[in-house]
Protein backbone atom coordinates (compact mmCIF):
# COMPACT_ATOMS: atom_id res chain seq x y z
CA UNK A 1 50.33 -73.51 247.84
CA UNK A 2 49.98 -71.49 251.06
CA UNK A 3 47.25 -72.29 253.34
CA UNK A 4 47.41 -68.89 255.06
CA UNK A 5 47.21 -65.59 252.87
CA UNK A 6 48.22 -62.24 254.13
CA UNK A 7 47.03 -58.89 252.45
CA UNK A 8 48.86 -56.02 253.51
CA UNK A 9 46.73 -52.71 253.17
CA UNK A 10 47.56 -49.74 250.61
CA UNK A 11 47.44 -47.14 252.69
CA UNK A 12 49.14 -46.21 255.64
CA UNK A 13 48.51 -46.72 259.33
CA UNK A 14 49.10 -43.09 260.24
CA UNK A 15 47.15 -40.27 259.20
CA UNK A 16 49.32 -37.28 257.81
CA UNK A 17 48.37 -34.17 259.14
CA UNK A 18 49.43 -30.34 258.34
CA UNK A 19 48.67 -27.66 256.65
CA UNK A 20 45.25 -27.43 258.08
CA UNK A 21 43.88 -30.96 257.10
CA UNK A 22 43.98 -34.65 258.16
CA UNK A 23 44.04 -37.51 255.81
CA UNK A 24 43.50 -41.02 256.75
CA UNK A 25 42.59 -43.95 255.87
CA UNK A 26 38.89 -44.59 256.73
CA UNK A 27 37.50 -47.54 258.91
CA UNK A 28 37.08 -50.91 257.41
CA UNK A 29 34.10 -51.72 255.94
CA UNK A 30 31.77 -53.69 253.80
CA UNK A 31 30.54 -51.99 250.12
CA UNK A 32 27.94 -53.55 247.93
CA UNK A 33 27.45 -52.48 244.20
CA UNK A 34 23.38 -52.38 243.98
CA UNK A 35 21.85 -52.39 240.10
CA UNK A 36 18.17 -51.90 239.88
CA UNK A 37 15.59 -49.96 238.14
CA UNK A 38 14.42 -48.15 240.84
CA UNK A 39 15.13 -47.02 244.29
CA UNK A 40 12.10 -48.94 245.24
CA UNK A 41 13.67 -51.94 244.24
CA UNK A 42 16.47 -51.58 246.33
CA UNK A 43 14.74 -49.69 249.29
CA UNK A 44 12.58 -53.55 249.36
CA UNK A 45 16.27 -55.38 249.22
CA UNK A 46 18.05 -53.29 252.32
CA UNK A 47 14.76 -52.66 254.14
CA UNK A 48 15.34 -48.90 254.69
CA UNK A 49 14.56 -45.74 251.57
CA UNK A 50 17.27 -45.86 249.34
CA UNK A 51 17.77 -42.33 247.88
CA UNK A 52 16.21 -41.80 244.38
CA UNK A 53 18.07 -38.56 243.33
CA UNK A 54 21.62 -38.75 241.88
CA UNK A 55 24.04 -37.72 243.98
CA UNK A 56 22.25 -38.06 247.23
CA UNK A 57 22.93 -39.96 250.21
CA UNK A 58 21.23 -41.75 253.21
CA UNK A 59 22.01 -44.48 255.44
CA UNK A 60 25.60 -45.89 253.86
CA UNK A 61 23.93 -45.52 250.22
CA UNK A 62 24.43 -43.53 247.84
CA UNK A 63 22.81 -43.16 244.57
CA UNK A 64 25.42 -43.36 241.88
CA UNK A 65 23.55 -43.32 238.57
CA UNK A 66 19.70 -44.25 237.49
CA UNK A 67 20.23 -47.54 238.26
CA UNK A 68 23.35 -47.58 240.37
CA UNK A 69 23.87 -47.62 244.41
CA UNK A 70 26.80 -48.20 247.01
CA UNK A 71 26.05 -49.09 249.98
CA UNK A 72 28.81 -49.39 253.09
CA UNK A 73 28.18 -50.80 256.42
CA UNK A 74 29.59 -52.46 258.95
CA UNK A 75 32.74 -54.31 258.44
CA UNK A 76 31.06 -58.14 259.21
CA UNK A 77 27.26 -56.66 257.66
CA UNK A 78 26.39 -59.73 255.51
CA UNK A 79 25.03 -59.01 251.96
CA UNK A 80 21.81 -57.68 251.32
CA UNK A 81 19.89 -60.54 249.75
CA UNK A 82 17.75 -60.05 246.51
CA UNK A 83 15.02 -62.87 247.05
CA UNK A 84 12.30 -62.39 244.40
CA UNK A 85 13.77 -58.48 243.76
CA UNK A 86 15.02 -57.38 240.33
CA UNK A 87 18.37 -55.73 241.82
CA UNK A 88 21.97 -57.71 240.90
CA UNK A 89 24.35 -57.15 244.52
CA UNK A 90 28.35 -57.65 244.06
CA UNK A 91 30.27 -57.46 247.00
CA UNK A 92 32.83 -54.68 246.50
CA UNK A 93 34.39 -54.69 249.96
CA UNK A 94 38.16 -56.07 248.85
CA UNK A 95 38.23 -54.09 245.82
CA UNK A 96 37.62 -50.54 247.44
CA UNK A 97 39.23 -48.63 249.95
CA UNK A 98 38.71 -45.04 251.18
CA UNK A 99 40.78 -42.28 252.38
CA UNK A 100 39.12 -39.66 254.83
CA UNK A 101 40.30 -35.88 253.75
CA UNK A 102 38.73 -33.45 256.22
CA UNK A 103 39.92 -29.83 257.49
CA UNK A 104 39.54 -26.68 256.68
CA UNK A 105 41.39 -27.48 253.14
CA UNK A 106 39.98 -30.77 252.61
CA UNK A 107 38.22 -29.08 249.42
CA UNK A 108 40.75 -27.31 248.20
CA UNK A 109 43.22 -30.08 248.62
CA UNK A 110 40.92 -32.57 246.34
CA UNK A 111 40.19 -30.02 244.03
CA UNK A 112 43.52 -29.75 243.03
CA UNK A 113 43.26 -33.06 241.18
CA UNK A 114 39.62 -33.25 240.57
CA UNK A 115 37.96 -32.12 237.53
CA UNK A 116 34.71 -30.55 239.98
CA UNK A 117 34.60 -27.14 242.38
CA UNK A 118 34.11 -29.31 245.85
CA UNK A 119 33.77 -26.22 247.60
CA UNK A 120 30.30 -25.95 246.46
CA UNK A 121 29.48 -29.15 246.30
CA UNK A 122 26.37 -29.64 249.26
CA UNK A 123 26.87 -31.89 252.68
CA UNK A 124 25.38 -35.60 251.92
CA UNK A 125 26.25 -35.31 247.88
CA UNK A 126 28.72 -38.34 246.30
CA UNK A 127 29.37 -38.70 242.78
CA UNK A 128 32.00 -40.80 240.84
CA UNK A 129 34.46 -38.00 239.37
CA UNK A 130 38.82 -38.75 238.94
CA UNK A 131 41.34 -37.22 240.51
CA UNK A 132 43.94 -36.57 238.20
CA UNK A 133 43.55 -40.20 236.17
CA UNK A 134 42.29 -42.17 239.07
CA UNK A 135 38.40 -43.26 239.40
CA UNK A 136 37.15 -41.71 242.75
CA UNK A 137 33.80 -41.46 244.51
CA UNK A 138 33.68 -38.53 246.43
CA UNK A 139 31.10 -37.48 249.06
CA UNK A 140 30.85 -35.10 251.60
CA UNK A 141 30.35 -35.93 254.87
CA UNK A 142 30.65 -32.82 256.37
CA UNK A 143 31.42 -29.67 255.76
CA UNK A 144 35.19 -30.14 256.42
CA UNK A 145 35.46 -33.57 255.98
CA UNK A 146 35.10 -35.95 252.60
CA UNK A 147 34.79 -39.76 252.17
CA UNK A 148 36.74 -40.82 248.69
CA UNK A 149 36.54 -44.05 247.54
CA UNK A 150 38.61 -45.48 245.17
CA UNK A 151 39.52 -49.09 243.57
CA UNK A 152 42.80 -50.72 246.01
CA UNK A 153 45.38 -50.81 243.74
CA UNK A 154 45.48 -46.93 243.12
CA UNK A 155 45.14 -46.10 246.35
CA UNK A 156 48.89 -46.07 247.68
CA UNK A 157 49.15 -43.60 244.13
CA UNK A 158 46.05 -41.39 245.35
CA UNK A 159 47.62 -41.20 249.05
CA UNK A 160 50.85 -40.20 247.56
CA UNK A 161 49.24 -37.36 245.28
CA UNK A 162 46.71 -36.44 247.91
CA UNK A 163 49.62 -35.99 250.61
CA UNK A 164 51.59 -33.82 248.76
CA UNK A 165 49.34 -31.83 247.31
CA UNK A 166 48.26 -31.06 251.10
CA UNK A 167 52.16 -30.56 252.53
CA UNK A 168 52.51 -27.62 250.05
């Protein structure tokens, strides 16, 4: 048995850039899969307002579902901790990954694989959607730039697709 394991990351070091857009991999970072009934409940667990609408985003969170949030943070940020709260937490940090598409054709480059318009999708908005078959969350960061999550092992396939739908 080996006492030291290495994990080699799915995506690539260097960010490919043309065609008016830049995709890279984002920063490292911690994710936590949040259940609860209500924002409330998980506002009380990460000691800032959770968002309550679908869709919507504020500090790292995003509210996936009626009784579904993701939260990112820092890289070493230790798990928020449930004590006497009705809210389930699974660490989701070595099962995700992101990619960062932004540029001028950062929505029309997703969009090419993605079931949803993302040019009118608003600043601050995430939702889970697919790209092509692949499971994605998708939120927009800016108005040229998108965060998309998606599950490790696809992510060397969604670089691949997302790369060459951008080169053409």
């Amino acid at each position: 048995m080996s006492d030291v394991l290495t994990r080699s990351e799915p995506l690539p070091a260097e960010a490919f850039s043309g065609n008016q857009v830049v995709i890279r991999a984002a920063p490292a970072m911690a994710r936590f899969s949040l259940r609860a009934r209500t924002a409330a409940e998980v506002s009380a667990v990460l000691g800032f307002e959770a968002p309550a609408k679908i869709g919507a985003t504020a500090h790292g969170v995003a509210c996936l579902g009626p009784d579904e949030w993701m939260y990112r943070g820092a890289p070493d940020a230790p798990p928020p901790v449930a004590a006497g709260q009705m809210v389930a937490i699974t660490e989701i940090s070595h099962r995700n990954t992101a990619i960062v598409v932004e540029g001028p054709r950062g929505a029309e480059v997703l969009s090419a694989g993605c079931p949803l318009d993302l040019s009118k999708f608003d600043i601050g908005r995430a939702t889970r959607t697919v790209f092509e078959t692949v499971e994605i969350i998708v939120e927009r960061e800016a108005n040229d730039r998108f965060h998309v999550e998606v599950w490790r092992s696809f992510a060397p396939w969604l670089w691949t697709a997302i790369t060459q739908v951008a080169a053409e």
